[in-house]
Protein backbone atom coordinates (compact mmCIF):
# COMPACT_ATOMS: atom_id res chain seq x y z
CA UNK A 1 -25.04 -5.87 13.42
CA UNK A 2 -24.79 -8.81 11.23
CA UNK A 3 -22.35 -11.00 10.15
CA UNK A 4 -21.37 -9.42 6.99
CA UNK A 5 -21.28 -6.18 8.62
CA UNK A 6 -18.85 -7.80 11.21
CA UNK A 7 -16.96 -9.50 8.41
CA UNK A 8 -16.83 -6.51 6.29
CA UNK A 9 -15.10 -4.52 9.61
CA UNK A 10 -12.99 -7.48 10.04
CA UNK A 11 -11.81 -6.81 6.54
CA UNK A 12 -11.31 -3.38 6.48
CA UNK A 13 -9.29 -3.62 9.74
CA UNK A 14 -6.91 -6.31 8.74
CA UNK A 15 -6.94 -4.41 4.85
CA UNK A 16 -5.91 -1.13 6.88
CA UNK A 17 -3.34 -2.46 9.01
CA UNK A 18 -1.53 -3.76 5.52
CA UNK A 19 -2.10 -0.76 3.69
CA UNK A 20 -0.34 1.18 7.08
CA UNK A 21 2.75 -1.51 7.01
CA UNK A 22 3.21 -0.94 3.10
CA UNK A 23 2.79 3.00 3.74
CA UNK A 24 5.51 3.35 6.30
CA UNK A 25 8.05 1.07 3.99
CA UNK A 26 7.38 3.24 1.46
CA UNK A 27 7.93 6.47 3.27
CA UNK A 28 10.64 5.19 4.90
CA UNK A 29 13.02 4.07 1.87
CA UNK A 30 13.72 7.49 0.57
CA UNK A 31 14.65 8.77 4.42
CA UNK A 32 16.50 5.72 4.60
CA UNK A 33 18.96 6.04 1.41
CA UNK A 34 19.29 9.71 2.39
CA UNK A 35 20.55 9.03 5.67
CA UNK A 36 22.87 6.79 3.53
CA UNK A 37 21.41 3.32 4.65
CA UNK A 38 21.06 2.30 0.94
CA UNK A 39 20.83 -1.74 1.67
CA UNK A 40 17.82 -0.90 4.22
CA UNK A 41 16.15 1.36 1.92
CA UNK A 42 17.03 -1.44 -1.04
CA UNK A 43 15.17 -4.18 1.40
CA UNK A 44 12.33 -2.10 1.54
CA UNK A 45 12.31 -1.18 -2.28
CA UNK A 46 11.92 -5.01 -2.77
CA UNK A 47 9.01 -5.51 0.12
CA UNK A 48 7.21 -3.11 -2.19
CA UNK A 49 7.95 -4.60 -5.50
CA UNK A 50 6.25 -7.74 -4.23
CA UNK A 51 3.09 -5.74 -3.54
CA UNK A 52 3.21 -4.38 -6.45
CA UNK A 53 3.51 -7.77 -8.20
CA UNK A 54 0.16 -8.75 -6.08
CA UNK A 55 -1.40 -5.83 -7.18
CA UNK A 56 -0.49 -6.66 -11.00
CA UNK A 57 -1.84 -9.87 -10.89
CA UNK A 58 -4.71 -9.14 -9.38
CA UNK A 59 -5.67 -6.34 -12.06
CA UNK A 60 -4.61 -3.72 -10.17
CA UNK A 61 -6.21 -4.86 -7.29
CA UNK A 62 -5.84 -5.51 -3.26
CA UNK A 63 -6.55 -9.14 -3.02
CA UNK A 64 -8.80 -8.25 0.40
CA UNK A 65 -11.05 -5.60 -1.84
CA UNK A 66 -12.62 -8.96 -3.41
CA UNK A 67 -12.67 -10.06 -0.34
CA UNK A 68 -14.68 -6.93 1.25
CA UNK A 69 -16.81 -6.91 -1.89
CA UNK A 70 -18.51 -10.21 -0.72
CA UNK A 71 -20.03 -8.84 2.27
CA UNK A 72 -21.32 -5.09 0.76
CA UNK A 73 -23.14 -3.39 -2.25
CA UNK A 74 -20.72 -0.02 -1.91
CA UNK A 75 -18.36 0.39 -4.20
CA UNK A 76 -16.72 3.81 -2.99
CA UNK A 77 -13.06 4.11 -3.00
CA UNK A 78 -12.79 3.37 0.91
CA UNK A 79 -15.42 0.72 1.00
CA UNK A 80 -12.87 -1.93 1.92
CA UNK A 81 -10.53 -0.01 4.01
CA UNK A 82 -10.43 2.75 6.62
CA UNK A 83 -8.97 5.95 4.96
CA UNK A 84 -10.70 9.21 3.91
CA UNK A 85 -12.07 9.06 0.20
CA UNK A 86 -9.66 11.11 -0.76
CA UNK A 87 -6.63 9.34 -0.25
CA UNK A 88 -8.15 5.86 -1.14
CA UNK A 89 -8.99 7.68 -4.45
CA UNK A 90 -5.38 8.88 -5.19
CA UNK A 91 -3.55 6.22 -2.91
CA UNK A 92 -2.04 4.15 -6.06
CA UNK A 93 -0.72 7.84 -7.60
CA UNK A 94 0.10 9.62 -4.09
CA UNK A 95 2.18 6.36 -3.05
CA UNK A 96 3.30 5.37 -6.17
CA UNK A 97 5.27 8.57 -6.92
CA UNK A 98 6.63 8.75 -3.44
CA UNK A 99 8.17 4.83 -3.59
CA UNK A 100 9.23 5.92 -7.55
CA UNK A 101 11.35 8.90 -5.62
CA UNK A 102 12.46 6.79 -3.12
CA UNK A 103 14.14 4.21 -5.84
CA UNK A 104 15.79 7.15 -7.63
CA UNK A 105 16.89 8.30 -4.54
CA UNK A 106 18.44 5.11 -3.32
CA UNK A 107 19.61 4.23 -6.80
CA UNK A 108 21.45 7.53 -6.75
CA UNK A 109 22.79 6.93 -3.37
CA UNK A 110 24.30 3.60 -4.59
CA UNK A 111 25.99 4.94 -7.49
CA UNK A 112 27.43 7.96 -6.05
């Protein structure tokens, strides 16, 4: 094992652990206004939005993918984090429509 290999793992380990954190906010905002706890859910909606704003300034990017790309030649969809292909392919679109729900939800919430 070398120390790129050990680097990359680090990588994908601490790029996992994010991705996991960011996941469970964005699950948890539309359960969260429909239980009526609109303020959580609103706290959560703005975690998010400064991912998002990382993401956007970095081209769309994870920050810790140019990080990971430093220490391999793969370029796969999960080459910089531990998730099946499949959802590291359609993470942006899978989580992306969920959070989009969960603002309409809470924004609905608030209003009604």
């Amino acid at each position: 094992m070398t120390s790129a290999d050990n680097s990359l793992r680090l990588v994908k380990v601490v790029h996992t652990i994010v991705w996991a954190i960011f996941a469970a906010c964005i699950f948890a905002i539309p359960v969260l206004a429909w239980l009526g706890h609109e303020r959580q859910a609103s706290v959560l909606i703005m975690v998010v939005l400064v991912e998002l704003l990382v993401l956007l300034v970095n081209h769309g990017n994870c920050p810790l993918t140019a990080v990971a790309a430093r220490y391999t030649q793969d370029r796969r969809d999960n080459f910089d984090i531990y998730l099946p292909q499949w959802l590291a392919r359609y993470n942006k679109l899978i989580f992306g429509t969920i959070y989009l729900c969960g603002v309409a939800v809470t924004f609905v919430r608030w209003t009604a």
